[in-house]
PDB file of N, CA and C in Angstrom:
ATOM      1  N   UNK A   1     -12.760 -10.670  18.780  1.00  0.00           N
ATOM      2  CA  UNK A   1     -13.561  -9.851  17.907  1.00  0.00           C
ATOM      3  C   UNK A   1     -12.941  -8.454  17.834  1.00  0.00           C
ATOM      4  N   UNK A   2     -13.041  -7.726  16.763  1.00  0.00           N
ATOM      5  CA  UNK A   2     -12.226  -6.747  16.683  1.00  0.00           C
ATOM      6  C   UNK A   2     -13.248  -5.320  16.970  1.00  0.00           C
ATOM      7  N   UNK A   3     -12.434  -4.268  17.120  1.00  0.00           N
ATOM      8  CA  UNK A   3     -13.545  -3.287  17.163  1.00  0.00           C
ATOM      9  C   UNK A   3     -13.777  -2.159  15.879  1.00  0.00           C
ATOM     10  N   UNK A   4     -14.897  -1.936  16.020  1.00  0.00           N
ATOM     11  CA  UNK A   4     -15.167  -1.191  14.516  1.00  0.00           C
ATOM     12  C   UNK A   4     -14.564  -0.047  15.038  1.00  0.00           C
ATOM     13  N   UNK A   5     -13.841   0.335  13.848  1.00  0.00           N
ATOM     14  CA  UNK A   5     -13.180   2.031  13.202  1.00  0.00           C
ATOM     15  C   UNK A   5     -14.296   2.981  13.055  1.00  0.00           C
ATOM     16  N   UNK A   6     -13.548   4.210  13.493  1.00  0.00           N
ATOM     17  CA  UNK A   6     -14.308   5.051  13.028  1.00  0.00           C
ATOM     18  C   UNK A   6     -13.168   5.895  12.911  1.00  0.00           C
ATOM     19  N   UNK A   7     -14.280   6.786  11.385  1.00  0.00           N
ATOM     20  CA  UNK A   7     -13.001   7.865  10.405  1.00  0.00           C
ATOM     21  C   UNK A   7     -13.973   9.150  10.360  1.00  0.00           C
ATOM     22  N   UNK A   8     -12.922   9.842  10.469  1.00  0.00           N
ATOM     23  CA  UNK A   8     -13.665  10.851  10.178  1.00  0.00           C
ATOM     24  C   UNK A   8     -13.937  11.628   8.618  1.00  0.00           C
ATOM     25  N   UNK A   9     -14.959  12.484   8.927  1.00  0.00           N
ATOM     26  CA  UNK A   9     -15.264  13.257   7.506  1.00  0.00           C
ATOM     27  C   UNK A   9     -14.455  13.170   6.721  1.00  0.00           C
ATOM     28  N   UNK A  10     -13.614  14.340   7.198  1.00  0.00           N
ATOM     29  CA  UNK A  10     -12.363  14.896   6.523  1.00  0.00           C
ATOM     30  C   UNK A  10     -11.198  13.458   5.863  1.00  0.00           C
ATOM     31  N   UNK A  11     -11.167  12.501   6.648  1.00  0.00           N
ATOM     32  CA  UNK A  11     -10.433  11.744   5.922  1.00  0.00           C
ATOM     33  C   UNK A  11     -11.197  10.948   5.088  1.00  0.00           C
ATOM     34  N   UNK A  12     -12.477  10.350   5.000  1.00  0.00           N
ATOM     35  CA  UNK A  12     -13.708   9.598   3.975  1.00  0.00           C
ATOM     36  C   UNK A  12     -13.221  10.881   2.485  1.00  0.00           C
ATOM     37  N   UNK A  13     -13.619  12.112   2.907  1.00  0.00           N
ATOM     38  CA  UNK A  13     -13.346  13.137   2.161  1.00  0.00           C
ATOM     39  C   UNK A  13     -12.044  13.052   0.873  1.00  0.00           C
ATOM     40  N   UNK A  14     -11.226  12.981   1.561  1.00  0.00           N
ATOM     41  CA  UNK A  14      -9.796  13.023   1.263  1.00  0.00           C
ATOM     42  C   UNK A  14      -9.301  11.650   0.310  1.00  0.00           C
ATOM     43  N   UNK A  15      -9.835  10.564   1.194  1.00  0.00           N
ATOM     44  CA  UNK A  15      -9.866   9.212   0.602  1.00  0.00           C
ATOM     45  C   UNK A  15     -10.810   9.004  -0.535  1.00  0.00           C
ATOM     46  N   UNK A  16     -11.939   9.600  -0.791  1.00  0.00           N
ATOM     47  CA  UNK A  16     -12.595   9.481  -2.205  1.00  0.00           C
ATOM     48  C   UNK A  16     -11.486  10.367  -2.971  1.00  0.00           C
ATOM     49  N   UNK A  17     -11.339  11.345  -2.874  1.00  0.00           N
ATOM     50  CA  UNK A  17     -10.481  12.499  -3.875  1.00  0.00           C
ATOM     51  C   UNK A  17      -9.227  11.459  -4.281  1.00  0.00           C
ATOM     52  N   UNK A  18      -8.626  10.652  -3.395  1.00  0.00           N
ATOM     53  CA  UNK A  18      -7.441  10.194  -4.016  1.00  0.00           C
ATOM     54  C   UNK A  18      -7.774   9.043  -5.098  1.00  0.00           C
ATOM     55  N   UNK A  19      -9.428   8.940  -5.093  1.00  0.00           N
ATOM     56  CA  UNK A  19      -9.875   7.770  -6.378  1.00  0.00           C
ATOM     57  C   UNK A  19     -10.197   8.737  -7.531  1.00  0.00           C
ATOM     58  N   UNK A  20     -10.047   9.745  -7.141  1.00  0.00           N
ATOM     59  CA  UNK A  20     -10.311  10.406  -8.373  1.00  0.00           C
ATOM     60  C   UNK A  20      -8.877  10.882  -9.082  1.00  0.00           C
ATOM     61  N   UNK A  21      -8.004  10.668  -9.027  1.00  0.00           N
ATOM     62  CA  UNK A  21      -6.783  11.044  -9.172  1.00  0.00           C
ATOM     63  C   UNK A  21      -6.125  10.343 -10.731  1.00  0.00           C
ATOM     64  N   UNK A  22      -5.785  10.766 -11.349  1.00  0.00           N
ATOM     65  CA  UNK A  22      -5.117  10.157 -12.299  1.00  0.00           C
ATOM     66  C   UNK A  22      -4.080   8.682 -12.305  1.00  0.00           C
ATOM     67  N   UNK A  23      -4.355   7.982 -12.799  1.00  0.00           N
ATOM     68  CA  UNK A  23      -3.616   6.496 -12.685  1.00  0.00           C
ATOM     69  C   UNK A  23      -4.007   5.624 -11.083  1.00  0.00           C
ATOM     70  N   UNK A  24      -5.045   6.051 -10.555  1.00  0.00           N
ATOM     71  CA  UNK A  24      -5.418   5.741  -8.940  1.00  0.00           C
ATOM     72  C   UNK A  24      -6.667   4.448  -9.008  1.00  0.00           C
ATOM     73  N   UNK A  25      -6.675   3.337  -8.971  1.00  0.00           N
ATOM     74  CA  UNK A  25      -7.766   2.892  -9.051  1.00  0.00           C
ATOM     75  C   UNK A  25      -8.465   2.640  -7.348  1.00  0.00           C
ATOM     76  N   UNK A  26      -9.400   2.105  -7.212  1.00  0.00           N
ATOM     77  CA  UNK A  26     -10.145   2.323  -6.142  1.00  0.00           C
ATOM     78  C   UNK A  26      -9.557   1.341  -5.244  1.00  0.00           C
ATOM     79  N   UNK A  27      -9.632   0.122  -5.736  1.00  0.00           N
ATOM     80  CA  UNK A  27      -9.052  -0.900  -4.933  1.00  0.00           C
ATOM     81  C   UNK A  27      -7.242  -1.064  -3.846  1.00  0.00           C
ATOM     82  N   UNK A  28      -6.727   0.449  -5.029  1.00  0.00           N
ATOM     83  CA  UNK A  28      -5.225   0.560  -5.035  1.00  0.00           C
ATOM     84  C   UNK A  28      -5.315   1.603  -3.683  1.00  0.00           C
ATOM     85  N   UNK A  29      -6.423   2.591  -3.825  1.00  0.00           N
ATOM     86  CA  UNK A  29      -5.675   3.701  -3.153  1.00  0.00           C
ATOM     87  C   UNK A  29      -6.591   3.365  -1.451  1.00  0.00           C
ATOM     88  N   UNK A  30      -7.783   2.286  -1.772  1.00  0.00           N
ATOM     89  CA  UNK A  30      -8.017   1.430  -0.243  1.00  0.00           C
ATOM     90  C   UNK A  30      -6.738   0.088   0.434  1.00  0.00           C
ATOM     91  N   UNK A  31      -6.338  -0.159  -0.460  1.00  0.00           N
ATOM     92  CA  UNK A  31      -5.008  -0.879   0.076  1.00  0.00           C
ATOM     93  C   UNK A  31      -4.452   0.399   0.713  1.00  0.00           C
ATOM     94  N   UNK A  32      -3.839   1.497   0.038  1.00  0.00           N
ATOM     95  CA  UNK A  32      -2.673   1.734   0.368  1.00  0.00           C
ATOM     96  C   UNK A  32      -3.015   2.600   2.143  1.00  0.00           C
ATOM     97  N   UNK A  33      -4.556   3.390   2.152  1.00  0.00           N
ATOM     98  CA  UNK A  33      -5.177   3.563   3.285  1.00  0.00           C
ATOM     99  C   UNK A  33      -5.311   2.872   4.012  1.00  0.00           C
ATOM    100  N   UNK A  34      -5.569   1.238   3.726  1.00  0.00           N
ATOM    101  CA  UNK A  34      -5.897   0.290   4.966  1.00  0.00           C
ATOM    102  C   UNK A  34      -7.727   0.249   5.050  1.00  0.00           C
ATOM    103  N   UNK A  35      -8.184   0.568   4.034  1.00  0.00           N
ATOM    104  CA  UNK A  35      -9.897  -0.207   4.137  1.00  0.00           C
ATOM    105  C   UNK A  35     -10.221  -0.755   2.967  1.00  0.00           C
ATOM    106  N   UNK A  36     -11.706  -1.330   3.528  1.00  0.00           N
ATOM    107  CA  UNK A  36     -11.867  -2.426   2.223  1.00  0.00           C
ATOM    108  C   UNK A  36     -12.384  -1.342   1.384  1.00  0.00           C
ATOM    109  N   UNK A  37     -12.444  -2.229   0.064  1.00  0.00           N
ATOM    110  CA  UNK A  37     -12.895  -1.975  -1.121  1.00  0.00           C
ATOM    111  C   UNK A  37     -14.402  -0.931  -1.022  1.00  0.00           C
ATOM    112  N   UNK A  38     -15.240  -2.057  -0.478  1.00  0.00           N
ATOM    113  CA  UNK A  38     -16.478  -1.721  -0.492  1.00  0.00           C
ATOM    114  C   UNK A  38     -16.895  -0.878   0.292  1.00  0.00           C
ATOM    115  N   UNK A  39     -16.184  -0.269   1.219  1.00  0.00           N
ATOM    116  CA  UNK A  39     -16.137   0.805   2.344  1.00  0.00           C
ATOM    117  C   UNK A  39     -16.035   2.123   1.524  1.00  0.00           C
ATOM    118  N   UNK A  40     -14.583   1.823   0.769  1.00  0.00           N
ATOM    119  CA  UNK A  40     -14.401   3.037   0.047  1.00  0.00           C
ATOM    120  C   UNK A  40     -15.219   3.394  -1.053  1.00  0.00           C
ATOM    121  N   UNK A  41     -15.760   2.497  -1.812  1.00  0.00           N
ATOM    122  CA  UNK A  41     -16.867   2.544  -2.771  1.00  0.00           C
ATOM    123  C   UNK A  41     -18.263   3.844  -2.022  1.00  0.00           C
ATOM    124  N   UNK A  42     -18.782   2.547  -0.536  1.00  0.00           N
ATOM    125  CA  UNK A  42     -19.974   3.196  -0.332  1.00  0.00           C
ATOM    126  C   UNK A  42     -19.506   4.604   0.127  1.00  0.00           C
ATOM    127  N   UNK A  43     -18.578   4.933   0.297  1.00  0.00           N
ATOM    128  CA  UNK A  43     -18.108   6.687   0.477  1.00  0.00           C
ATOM    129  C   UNK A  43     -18.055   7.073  -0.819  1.00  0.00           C
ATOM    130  N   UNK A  44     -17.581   6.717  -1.130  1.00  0.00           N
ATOM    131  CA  UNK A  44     -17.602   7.810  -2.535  1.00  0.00           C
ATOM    132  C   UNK A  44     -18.895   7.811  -3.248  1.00  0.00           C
ATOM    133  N   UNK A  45     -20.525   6.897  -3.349  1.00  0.00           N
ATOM    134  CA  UNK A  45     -21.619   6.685  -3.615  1.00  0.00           C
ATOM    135  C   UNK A  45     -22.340   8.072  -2.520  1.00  0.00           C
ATOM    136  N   UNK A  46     -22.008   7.676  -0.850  1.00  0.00           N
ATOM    137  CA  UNK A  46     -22.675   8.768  -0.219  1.00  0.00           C
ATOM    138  C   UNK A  46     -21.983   9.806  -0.601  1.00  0.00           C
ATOM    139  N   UNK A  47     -20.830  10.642  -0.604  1.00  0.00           N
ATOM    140  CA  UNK A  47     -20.300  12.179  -1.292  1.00  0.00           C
ATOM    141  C   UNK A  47     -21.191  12.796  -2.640  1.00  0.00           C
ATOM    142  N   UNK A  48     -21.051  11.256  -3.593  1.00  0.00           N
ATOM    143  CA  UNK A  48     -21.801  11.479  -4.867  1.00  0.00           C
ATOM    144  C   UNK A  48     -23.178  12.194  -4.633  1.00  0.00           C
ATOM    145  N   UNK A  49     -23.691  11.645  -3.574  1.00  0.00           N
ATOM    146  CA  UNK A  49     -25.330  11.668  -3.735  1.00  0.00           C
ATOM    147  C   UNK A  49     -25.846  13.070  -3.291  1.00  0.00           C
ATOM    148  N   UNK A  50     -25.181  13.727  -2.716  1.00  0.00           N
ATOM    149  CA  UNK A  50     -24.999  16.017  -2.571  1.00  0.00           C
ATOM    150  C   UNK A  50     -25.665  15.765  -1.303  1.00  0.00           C
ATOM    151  N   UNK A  51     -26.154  14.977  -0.617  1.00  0.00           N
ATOM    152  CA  UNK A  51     -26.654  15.389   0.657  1.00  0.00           C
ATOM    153  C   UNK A  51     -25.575  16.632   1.477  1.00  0.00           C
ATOM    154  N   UNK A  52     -26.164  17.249   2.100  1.00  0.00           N
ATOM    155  CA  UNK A  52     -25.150  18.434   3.269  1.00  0.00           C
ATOM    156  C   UNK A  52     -24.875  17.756   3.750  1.00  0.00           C
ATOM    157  N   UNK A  53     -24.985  17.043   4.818  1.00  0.00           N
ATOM    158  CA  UNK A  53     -24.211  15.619   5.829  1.00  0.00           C
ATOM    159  C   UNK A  53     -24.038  14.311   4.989  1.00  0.00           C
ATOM    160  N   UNK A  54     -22.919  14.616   3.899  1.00  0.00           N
ATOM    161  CA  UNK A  54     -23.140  12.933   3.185  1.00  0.00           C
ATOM    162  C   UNK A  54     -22.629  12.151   4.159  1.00  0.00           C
ATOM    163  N   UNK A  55     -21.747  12.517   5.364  1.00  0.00           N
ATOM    164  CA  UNK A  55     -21.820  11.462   6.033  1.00  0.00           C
ATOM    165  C   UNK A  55     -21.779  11.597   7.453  1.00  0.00           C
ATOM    166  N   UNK A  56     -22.430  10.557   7.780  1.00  0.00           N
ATOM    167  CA  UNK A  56     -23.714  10.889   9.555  1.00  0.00           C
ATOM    168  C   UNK A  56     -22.305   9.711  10.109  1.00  0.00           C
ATOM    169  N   UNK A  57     -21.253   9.476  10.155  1.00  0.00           N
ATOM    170  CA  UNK A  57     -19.917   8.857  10.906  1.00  0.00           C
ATOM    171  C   UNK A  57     -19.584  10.128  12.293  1.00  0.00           C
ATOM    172  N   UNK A  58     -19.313   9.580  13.328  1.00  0.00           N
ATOM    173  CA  UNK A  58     -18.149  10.477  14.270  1.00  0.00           C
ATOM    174  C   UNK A  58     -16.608  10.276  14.365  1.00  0.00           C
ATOM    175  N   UNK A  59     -15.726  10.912  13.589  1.00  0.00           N
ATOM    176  CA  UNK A  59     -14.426  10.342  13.944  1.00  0.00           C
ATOM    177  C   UNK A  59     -14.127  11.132  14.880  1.00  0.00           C
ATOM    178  N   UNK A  60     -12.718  11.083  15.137  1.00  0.00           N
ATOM    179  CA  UNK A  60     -11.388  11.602  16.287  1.00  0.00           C
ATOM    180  C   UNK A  60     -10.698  12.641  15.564  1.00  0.00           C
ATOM    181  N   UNK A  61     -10.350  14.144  16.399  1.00  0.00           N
ATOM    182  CA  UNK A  61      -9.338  14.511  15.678  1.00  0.00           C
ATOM    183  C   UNK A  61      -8.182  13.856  14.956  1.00  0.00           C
ATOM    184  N   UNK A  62      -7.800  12.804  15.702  1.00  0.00           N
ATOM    185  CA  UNK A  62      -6.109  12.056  14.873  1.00  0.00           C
ATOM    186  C   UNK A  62      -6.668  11.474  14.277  1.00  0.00           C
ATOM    187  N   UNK A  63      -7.711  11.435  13.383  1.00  0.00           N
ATOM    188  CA  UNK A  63      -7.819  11.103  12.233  1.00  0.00           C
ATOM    189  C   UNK A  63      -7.630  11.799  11.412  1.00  0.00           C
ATOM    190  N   UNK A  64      -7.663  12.823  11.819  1.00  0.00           N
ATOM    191  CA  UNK A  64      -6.986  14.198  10.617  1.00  0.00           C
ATOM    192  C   UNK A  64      -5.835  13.817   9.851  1.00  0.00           C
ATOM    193  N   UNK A  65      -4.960  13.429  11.506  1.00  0.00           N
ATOM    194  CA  UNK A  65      -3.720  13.673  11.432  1.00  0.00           C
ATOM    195  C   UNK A  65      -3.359  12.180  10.769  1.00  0.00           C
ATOM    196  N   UNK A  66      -4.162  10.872  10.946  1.00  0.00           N
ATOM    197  CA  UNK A  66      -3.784   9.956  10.445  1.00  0.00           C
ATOM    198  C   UNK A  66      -4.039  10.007   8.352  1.00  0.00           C
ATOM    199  N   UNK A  67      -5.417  10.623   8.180  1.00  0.00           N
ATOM    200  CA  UNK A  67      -5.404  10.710   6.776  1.00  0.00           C
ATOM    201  C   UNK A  67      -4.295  11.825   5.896  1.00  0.00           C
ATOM    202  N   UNK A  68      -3.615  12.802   6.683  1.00  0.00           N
ATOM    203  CA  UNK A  68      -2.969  13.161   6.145  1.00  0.00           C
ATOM    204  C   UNK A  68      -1.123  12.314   6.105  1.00  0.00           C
ATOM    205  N   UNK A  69      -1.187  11.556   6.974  1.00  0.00           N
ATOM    206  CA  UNK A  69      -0.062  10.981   6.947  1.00  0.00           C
ATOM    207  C   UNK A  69       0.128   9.590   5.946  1.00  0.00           C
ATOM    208  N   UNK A  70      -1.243   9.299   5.829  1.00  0.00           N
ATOM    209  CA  UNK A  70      -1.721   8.399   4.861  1.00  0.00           C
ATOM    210  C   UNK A  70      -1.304   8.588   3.434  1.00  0.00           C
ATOM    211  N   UNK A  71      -2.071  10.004   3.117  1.00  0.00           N
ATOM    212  CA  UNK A  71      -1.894  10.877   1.802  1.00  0.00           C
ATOM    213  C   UNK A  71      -0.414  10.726   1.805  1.00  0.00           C
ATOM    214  N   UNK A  72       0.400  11.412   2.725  1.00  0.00           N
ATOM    215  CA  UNK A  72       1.888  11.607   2.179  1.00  0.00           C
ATOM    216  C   UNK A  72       2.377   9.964   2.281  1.00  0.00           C
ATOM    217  N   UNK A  73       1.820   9.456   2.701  1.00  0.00           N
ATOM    218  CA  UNK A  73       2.785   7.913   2.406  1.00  0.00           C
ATOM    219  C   UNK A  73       2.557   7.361   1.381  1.00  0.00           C
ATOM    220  N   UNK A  74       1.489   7.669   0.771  1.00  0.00           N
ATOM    221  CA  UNK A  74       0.896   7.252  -0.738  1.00  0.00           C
ATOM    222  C   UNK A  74       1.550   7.802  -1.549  1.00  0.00           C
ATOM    223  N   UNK A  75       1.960   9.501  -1.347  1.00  0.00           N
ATOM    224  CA  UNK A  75       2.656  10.371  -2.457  1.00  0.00           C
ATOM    225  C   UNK A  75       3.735   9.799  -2.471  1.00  0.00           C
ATOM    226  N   UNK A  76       4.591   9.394  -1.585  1.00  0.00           N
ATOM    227  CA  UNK A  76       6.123   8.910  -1.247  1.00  0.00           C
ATOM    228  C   UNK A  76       6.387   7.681  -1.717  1.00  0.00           C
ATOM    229  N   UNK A  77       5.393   6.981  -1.560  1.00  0.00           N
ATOM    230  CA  UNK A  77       5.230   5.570  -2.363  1.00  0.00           C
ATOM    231  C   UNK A  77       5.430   5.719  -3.580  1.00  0.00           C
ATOM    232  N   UNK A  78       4.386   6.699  -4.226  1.00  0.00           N
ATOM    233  CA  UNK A  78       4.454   6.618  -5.770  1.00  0.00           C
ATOM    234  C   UNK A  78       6.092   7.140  -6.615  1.00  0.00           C
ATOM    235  N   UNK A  79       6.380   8.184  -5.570  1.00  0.00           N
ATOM    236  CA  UNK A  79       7.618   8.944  -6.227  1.00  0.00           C
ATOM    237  C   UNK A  79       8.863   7.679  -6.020  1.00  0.00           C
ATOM    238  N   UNK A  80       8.913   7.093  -4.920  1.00  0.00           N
ATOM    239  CA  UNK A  80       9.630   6.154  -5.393  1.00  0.00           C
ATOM    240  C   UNK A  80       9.937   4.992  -6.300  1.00  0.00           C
ATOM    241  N   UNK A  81       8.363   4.793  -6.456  1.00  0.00           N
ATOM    242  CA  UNK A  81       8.514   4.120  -7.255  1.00  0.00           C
ATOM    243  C   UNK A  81       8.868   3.881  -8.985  1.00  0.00           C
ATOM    244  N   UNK A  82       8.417   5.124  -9.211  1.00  0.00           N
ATOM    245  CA  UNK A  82       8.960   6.456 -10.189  1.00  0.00           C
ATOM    246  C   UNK A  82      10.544   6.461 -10.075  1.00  0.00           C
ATOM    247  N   UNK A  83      11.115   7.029  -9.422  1.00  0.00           N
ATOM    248  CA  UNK A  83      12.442   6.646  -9.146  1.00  0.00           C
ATOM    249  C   UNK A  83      12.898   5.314  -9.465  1.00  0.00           C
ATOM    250  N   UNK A  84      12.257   4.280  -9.061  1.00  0.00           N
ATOM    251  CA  UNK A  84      13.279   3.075  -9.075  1.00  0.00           C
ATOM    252  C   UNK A  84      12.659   2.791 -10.222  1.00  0.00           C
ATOM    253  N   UNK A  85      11.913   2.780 -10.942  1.00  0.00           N
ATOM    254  CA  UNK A  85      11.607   2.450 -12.103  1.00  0.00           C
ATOM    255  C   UNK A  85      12.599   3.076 -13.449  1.00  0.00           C
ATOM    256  N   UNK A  86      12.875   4.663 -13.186  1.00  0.00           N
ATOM    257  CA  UNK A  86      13.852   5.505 -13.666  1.00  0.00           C
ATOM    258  C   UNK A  86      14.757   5.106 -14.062  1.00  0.00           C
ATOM    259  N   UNK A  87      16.196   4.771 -12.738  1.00  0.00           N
ATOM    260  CA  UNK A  87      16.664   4.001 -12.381  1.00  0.00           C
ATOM    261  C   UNK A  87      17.197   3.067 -12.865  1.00  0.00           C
ATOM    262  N   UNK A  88      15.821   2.070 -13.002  1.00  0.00           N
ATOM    263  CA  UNK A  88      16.261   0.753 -14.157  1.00  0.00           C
ATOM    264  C   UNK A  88      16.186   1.333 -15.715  1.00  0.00           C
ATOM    265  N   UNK A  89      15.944   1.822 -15.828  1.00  0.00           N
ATOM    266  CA  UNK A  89      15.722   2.415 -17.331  1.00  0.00           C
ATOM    267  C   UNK A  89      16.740   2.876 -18.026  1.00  0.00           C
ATOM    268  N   UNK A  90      17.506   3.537 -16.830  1.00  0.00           N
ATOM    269  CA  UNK A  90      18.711   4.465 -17.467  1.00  0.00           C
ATOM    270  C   UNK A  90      19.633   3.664 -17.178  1.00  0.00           C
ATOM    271  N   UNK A  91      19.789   1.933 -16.147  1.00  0.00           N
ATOM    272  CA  UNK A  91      21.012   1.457 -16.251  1.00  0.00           C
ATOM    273  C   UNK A  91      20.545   0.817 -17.715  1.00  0.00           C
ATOM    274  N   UNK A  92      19.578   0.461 -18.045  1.00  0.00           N
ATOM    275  CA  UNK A  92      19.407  -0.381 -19.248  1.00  0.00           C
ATOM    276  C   UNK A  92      20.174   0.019 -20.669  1.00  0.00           C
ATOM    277  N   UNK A  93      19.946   1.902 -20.522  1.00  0.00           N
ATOM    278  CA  UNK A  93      20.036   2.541 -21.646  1.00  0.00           C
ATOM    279  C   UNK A  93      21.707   2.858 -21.373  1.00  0.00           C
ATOM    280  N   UNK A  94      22.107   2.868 -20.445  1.00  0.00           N
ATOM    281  CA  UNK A  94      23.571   3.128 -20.803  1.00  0.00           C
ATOM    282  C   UNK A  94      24.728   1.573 -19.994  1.00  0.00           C
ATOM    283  N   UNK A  95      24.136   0.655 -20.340  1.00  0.00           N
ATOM    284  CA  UNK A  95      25.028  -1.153 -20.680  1.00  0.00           C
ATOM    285  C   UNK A  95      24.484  -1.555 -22.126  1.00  0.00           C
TER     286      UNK A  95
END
């Protein structure tokens, strides 16, 4: 049996903002974090709803440090992929 996670604020926080992002869908940017769907949903429903404590969770400091390493592996992801997409484009356009 596995043991339940716990995240903190700041990264629930961080992880809704990246569904709000241009070309980001919800399902995409919980893959690329590592939670389900419906996890990330009911966070972004509690943020929505303005409570001062939208969320009553305890994480760990290195969760700080894990959602920000998250974020940049997502950014790094995308730029490459940008790149290799590039890439093919411009061998296409000059054969």
């Amino acid at each position: 049996m596995s043991k339940r996670r716990k995240f903190s604020d700041e990264f629930k926080r961080e992880a809704v903002g990246l569904t709000h992002q241009p070309g980001a869908s919800l399902s995409q940017v919980a893959r690329d974090i590592g939670v389900g769907d419906g996890m990330l949903s009911r966070w972004r429903r509690e943020l929505a709803s303005g409570k001062a404590k939208a969320f009553s969770g305890s994480g760990v400091p290195r969760d700080q440090e894990m959602a920000a390493l998250k974020r940049e592996l997502a950014r790094v992801k995308k730029e490459r992929d940008f790149l290799r997409d590039a890439a093919a484009f411009f061998a296409k356009e000059s054969s």
